[in-house]
Protein backbone atom coordinates (compact mmCIF):
# COMPACT_ATOMS: atom_id res chain seq x y z
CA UNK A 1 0.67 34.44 -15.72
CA UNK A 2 0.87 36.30 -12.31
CA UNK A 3 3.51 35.45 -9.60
CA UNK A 4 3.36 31.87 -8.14
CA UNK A 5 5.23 30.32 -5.03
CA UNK A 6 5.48 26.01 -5.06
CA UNK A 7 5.82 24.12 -1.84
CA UNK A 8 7.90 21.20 -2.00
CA UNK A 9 7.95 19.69 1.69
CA UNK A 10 5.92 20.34 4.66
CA UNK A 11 6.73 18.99 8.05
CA UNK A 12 4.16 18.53 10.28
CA UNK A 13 1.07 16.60 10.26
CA UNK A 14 -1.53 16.83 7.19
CA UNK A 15 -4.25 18.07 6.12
CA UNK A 16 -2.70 21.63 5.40
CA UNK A 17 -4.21 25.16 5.53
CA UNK A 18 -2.31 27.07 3.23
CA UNK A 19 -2.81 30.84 3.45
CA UNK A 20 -0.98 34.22 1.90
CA UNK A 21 -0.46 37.07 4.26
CA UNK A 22 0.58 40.87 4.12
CA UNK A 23 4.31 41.33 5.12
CA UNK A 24 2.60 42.31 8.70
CA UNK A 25 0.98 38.92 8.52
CA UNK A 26 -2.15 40.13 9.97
CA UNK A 27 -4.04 39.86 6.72
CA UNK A 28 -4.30 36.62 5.28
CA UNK A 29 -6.51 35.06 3.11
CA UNK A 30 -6.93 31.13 2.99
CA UNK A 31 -5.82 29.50 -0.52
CA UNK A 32 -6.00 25.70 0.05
CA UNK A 33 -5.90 22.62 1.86
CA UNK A 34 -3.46 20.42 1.02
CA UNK A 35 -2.08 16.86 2.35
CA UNK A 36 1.48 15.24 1.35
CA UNK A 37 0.02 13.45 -1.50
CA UNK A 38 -0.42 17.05 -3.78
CA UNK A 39 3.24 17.95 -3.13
CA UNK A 40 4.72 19.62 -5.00
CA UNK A 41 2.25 22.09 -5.03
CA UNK A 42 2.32 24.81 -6.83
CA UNK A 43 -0.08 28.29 -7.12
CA UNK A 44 -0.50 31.99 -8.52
CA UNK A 45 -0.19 34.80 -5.95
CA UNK A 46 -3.87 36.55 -5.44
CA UNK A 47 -4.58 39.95 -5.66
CA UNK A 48 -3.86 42.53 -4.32
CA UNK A 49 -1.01 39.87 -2.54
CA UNK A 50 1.09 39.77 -6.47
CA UNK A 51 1.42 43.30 -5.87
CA UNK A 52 3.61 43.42 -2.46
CA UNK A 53 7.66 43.14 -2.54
CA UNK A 54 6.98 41.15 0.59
CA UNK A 55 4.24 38.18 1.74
CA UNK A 56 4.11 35.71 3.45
CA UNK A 57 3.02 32.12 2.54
CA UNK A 58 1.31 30.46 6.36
CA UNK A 59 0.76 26.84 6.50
CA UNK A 60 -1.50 25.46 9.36
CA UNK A 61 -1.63 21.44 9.56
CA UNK A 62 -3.96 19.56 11.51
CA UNK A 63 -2.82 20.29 15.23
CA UNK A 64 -3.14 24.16 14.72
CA UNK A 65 1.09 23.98 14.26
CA UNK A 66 1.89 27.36 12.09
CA UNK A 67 4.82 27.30 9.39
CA UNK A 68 5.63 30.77 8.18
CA UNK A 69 7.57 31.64 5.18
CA UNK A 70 8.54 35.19 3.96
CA UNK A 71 8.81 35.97 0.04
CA UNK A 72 10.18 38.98 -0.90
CA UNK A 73 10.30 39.92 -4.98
CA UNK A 74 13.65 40.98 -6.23
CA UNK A 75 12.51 43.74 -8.83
């Protein structure tokens, strides 16, 4: 099993983009949509994203309102 991140509480308004990013966040790649109802939600890291120390986990809901998260790996 690779690296996975779980959301537990989003504020903002659903339906949720969820995306992972390079540490630059300029390279993202969409994952999911998600509402309230599939919290906690929980998901494996993609490649080549489970390789990075650092990446970031964007959420857009419905009005285009961005939550960023950074996730660093303690090796």
């Amino acid at each position: 099993m690779g690296k996975q991140y779980t959301i537990t509480y989003i504020t903002g308004t659903p339906e949720y983009n969820v995306f992972v990013c390079d540490s630059t966040g300029l390279n993202c790649v969409y994952l999911s949509t998600i509402t309230n109802y599939d919290l906690p939600y929980t998901q494996e890291i993609p490649a080549p994203f489970d390789t990075m120390s650092t990446f970031i986990i964007k959420i857009i809901d419905i009005n285009g309102c961005e939550i960023i998260k950074v996730f660093s790996w303690v090796h």
